[in-house]
PDB file of N, CA and C in Angstrom:
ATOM      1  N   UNK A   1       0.837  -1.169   0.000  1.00  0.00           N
ATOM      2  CA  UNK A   1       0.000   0.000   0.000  1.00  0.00           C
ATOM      3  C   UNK A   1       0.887   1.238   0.000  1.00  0.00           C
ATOM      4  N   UNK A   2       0.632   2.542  -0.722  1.00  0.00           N
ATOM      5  CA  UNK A   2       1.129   2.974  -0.721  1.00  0.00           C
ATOM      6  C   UNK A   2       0.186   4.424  -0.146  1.00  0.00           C
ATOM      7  N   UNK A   3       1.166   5.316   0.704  1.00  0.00           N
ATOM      8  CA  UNK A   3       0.913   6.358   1.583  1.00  0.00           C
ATOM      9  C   UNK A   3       1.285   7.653   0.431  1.00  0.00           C
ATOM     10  N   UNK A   4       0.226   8.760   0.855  1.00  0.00           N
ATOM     11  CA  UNK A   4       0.409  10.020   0.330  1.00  0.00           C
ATOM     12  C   UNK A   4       0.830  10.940   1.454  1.00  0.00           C
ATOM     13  N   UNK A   5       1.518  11.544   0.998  1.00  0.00           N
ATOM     14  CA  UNK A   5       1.654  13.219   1.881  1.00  0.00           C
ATOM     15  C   UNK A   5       0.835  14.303   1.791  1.00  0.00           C
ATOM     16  N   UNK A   6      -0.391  14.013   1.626  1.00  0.00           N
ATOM     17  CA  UNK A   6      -1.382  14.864   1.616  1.00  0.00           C
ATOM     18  C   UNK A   6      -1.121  16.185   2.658  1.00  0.00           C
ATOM     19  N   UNK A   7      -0.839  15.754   3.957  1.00  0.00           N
ATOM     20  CA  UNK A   7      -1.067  16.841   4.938  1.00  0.00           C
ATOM     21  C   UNK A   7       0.094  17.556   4.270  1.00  0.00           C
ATOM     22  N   UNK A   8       1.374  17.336   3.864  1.00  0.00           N
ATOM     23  CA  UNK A   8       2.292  18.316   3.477  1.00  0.00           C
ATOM     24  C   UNK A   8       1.755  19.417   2.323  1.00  0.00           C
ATOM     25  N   UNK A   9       0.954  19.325   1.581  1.00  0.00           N
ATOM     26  CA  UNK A   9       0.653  19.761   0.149  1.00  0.00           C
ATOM     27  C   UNK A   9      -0.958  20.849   0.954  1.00  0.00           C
ATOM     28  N   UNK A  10      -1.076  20.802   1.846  1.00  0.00           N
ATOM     29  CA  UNK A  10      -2.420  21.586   1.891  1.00  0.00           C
ATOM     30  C   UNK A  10      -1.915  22.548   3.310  1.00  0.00           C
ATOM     31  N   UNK A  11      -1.641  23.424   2.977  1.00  0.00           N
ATOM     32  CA  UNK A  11      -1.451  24.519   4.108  1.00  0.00           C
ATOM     33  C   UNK A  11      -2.614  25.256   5.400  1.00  0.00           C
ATOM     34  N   UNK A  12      -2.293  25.691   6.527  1.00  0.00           N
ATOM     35  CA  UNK A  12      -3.642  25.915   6.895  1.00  0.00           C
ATOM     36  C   UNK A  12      -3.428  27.530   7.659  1.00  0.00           C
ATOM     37  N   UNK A  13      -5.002  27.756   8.026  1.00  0.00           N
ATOM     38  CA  UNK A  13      -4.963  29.154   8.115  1.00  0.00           C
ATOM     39  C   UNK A  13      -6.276  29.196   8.971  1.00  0.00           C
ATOM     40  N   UNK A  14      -6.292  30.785   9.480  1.00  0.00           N
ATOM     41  CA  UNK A  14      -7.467  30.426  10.529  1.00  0.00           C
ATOM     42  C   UNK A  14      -8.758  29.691  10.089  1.00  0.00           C
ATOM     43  N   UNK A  15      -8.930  29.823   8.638  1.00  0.00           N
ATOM     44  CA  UNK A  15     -10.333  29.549   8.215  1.00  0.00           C
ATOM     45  C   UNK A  15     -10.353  28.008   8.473  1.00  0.00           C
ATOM     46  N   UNK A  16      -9.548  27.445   8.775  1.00  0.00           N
ATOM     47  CA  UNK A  16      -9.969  25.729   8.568  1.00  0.00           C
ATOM     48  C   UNK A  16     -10.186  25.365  10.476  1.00  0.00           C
ATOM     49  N   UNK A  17     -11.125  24.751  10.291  1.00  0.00           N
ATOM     50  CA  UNK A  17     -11.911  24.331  11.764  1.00  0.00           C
ATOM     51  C   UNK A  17     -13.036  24.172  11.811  1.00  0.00           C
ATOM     52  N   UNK A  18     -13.680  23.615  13.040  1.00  0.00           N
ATOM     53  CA  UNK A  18     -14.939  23.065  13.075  1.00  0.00           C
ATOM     54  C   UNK A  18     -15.318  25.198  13.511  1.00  0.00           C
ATOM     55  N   UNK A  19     -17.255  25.324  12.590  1.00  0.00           N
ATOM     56  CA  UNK A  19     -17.189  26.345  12.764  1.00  0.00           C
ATOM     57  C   UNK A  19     -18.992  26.061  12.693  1.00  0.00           C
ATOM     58  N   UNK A  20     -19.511  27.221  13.119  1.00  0.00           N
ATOM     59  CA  UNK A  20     -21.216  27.364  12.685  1.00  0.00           C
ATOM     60  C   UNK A  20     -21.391  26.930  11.139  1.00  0.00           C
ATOM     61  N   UNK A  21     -22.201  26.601  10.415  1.00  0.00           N
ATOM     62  CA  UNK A  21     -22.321  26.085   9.558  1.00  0.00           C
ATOM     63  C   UNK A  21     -22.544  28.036   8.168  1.00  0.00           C
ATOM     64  N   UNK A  22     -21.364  28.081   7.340  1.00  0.00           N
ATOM     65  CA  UNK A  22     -21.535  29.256   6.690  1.00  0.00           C
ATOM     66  C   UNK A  22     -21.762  28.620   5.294  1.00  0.00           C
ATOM     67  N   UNK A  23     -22.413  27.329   5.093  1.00  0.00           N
ATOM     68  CA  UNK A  23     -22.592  27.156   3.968  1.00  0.00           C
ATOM     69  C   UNK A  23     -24.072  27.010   3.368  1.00  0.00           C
ATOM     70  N   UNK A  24     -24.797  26.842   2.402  1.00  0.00           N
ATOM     71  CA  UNK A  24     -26.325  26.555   1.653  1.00  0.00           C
ATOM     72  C   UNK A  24     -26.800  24.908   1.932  1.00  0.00           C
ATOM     73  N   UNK A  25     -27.389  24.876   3.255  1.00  0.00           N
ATOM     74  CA  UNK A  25     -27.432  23.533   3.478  1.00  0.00           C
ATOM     75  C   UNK A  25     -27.648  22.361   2.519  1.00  0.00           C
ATOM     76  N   UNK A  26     -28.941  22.988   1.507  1.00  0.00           N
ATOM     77  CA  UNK A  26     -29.080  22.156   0.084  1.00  0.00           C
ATOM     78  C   UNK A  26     -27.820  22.078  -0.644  1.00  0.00           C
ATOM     79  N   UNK A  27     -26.987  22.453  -0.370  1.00  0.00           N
ATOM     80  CA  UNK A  27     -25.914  22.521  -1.396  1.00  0.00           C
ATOM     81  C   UNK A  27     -24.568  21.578  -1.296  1.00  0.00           C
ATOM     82  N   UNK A  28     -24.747  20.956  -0.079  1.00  0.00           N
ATOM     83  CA  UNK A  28     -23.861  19.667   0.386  1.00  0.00           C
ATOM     84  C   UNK A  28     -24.097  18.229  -0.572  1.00  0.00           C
ATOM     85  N   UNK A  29     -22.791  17.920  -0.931  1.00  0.00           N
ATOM     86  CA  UNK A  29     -22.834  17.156  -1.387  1.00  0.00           C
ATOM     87  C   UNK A  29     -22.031  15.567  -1.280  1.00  0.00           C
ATOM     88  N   UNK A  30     -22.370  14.468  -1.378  1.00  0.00           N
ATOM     89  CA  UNK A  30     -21.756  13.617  -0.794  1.00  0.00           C
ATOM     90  C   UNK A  30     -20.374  12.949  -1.741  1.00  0.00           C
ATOM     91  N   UNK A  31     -20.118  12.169  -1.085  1.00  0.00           N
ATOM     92  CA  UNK A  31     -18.565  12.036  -2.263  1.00  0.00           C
ATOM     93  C   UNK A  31     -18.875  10.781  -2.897  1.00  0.00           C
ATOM     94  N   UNK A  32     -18.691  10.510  -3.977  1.00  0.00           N
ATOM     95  CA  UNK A  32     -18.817   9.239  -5.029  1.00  0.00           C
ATOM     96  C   UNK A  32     -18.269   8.120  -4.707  1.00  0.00           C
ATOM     97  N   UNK A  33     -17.268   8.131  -3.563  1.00  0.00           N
ATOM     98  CA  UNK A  33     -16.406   7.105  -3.156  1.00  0.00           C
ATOM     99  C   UNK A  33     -17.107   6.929  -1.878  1.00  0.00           C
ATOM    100  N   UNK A  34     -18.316   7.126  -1.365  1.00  0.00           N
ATOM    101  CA  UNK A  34     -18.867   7.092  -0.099  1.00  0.00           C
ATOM    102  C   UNK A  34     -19.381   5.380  -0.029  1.00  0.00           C
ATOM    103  N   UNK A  35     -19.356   5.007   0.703  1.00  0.00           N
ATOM    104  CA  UNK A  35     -20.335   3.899   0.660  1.00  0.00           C
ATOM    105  C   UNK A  35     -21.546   3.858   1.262  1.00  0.00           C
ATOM    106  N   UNK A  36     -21.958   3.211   0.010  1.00  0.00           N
ATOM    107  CA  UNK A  36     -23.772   2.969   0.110  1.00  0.00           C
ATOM    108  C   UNK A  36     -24.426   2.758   1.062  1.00  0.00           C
ATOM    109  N   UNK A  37     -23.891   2.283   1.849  1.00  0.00           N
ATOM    110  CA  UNK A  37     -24.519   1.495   3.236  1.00  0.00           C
ATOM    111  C   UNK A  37     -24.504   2.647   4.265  1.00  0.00           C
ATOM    112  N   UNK A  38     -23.894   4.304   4.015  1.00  0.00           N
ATOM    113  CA  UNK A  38     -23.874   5.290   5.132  1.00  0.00           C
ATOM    114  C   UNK A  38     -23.089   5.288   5.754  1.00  0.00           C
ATOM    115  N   UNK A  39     -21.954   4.598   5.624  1.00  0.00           N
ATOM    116  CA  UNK A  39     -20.556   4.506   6.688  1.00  0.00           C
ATOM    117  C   UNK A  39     -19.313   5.063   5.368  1.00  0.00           C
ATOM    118  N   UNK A  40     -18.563   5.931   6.513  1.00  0.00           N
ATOM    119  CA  UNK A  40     -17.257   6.396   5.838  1.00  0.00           C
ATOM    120  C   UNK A  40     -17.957   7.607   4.858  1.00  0.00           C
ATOM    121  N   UNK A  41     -18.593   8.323   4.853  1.00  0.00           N
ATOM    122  CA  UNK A  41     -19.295   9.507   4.075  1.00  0.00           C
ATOM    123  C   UNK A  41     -18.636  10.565   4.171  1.00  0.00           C
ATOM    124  N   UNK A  42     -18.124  11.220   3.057  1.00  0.00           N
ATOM    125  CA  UNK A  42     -17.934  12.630   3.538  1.00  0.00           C
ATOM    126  C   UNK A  42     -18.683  13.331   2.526  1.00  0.00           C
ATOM    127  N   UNK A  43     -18.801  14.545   2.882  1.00  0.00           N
ATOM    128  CA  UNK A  43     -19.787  16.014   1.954  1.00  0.00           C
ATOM    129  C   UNK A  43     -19.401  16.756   1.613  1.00  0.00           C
ATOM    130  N   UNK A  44     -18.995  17.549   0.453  1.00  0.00           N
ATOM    131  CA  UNK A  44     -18.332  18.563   0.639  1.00  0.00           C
ATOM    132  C   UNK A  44     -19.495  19.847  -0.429  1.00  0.00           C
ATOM    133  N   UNK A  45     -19.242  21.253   0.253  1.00  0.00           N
ATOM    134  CA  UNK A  45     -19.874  21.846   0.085  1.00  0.00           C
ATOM    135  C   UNK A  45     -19.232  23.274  -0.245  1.00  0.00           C
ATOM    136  N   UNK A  46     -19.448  23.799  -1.794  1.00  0.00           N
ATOM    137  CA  UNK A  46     -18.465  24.879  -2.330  1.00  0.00           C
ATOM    138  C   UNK A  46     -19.000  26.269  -2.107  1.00  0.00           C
ATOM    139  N   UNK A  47     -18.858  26.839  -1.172  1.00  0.00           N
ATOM    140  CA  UNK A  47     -19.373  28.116  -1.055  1.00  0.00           C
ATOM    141  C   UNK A  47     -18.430  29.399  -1.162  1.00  0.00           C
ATOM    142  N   UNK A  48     -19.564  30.337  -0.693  1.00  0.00           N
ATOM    143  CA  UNK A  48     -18.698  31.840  -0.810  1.00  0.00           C
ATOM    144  C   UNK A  48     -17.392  31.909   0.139  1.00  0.00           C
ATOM    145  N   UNK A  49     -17.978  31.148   1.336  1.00  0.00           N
ATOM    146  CA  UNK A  49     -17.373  30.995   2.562  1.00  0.00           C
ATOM    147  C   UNK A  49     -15.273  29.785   2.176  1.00  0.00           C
ATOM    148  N   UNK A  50     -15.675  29.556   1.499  1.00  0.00           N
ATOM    149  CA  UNK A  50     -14.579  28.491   0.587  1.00  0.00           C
ATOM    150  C   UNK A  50     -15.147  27.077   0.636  1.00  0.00           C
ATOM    151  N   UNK A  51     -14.304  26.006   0.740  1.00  0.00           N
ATOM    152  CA  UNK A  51     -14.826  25.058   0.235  1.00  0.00           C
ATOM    153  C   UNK A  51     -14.836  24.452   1.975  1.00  0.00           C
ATOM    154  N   UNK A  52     -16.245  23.703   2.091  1.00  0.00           N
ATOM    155  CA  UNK A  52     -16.665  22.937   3.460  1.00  0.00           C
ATOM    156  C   UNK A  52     -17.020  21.697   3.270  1.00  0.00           C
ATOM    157  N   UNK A  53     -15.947  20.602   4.533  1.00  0.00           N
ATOM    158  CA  UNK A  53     -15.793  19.046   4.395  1.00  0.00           C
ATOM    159  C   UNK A  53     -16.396  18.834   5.596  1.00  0.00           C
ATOM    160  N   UNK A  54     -17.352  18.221   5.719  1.00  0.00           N
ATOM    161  CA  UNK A  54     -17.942  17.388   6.975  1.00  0.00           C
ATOM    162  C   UNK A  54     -18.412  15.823   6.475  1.00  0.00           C
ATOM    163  N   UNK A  55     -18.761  15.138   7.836  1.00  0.00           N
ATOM    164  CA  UNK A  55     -19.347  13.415   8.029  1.00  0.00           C
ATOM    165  C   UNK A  55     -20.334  13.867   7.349  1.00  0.00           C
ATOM    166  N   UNK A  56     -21.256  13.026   6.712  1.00  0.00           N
ATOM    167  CA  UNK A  56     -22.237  12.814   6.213  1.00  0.00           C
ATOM    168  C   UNK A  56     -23.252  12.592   7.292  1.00  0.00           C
ATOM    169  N   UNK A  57     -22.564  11.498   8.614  1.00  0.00           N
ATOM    170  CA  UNK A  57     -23.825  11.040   9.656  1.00  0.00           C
ATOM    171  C   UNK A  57     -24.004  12.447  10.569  1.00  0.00           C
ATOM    172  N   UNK A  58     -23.774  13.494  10.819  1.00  0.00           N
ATOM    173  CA  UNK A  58     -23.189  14.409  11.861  1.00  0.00           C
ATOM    174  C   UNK A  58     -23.346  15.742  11.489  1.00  0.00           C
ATOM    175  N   UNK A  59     -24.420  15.807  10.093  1.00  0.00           N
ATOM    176  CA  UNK A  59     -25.167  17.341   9.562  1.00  0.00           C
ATOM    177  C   UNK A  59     -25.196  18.024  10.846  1.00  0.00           C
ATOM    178  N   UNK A  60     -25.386  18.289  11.604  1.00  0.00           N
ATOM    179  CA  UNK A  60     -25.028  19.670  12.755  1.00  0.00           C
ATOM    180  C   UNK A  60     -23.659  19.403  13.259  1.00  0.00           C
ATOM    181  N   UNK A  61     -22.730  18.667  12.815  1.00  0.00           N
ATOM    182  CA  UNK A  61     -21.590  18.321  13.313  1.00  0.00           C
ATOM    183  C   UNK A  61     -20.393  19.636  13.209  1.00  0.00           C
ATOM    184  N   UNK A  62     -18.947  19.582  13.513  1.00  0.00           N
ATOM    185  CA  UNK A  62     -18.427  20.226  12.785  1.00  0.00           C
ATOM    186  C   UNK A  62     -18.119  20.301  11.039  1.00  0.00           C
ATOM    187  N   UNK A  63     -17.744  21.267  10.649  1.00  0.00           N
ATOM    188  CA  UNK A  63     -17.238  21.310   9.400  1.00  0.00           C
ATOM    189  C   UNK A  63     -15.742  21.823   9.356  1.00  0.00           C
ATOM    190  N   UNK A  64     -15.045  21.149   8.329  1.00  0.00           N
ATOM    191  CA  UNK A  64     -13.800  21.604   7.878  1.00  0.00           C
ATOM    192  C   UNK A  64     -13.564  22.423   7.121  1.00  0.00           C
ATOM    193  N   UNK A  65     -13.058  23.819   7.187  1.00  0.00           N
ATOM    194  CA  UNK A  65     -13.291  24.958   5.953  1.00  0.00           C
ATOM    195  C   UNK A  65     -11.923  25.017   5.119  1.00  0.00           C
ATOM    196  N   UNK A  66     -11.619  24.365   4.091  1.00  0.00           N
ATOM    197  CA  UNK A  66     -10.920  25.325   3.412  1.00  0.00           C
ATOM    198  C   UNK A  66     -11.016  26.329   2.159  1.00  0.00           C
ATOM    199  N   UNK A  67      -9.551  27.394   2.421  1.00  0.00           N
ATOM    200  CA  UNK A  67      -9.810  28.156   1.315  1.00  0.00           C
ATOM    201  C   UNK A  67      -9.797  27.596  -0.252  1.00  0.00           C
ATOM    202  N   UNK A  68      -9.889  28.225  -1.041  1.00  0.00           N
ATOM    203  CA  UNK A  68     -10.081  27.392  -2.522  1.00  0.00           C
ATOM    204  C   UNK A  68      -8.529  26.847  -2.997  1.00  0.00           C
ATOM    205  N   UNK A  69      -7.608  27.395  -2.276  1.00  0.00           N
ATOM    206  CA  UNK A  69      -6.166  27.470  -3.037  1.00  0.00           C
ATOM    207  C   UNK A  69      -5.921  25.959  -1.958  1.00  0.00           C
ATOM    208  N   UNK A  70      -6.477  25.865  -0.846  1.00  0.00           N
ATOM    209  CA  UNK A  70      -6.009  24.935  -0.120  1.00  0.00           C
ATOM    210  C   UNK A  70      -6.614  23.510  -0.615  1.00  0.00           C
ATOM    211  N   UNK A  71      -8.237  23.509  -1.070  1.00  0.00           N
ATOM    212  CA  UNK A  71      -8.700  22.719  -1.928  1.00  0.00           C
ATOM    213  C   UNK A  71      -7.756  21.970  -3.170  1.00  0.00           C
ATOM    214  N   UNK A  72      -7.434  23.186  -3.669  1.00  0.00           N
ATOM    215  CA  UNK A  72      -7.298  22.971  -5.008  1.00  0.00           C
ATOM    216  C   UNK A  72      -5.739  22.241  -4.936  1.00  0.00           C
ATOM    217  N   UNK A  73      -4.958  22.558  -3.385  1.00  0.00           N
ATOM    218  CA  UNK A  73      -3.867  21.648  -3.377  1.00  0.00           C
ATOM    219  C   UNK A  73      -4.587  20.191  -2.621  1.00  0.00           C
ATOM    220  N   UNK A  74      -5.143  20.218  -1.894  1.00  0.00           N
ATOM    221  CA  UNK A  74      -5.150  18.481  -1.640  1.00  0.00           C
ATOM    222  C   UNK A  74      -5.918  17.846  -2.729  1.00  0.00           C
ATOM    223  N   UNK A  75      -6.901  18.897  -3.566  1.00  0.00           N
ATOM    224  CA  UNK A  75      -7.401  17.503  -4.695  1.00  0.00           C
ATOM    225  C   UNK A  75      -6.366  17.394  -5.578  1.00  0.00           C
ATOM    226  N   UNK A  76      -5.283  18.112  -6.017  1.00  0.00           N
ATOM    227  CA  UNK A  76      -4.149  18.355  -6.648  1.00  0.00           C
ATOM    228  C   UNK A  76      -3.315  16.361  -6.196  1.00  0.00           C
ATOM    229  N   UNK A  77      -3.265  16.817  -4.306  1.00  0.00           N
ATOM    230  CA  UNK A  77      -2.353  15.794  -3.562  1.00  0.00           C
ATOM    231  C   UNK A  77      -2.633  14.273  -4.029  1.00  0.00           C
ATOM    232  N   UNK A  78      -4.488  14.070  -3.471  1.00  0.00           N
ATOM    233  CA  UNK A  78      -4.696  13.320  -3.669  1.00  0.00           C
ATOM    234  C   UNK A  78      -5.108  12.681  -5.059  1.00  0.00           C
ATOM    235  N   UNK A  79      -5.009  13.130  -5.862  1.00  0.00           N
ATOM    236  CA  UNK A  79      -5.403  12.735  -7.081  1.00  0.00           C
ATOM    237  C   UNK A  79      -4.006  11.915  -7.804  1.00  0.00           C
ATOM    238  N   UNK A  80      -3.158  12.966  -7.192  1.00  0.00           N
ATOM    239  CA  UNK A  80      -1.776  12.554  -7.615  1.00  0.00           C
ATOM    240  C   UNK A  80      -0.928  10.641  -7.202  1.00  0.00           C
ATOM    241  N   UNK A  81      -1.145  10.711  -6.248  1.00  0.00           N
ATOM    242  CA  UNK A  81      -1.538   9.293  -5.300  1.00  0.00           C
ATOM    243  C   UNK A  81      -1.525   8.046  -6.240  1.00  0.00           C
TER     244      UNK A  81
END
């Protein structure tokens, strides 16, 4: 199996943390690699606010905020993988 360095490639800044929810609740979306059965889900949701990662089971849960440049490096990371 092979390991990525994801955390190296995505920088962080105050905006990333669990926060009140600043995104269009309809506008969450789940990930294609989720499984069917409701376990292992994540959502991600592209707003003004930047881009927001939360659980799928845990909608009032926290959310993960990043900015778009920080996005655009871990789908960069992981894609690379």
């Amino acid at each position: 199996m092979t390991e990525c360095a994801v955390g190296s490639a995505v920088g962080g800044d105050d905006t990333a943390g669990p926060t009140a929810s600043r995104f269009d609740p309809a506008a969450w979306r789940k990930a294609s690699a989720s499984e069917p059965n409701g376990g292992n889900c994540v959502e991600v949701n592209f707003g003004t606010a930047g881009v927001g990662l939360r659980d799928s089971k845990l909608t009032d849960g926290p959310e993960f905020v990043l900015a778009l440049g920080q996005w655009q490096a871990f789908a960069t990371a992981v894609t690379s993988c």
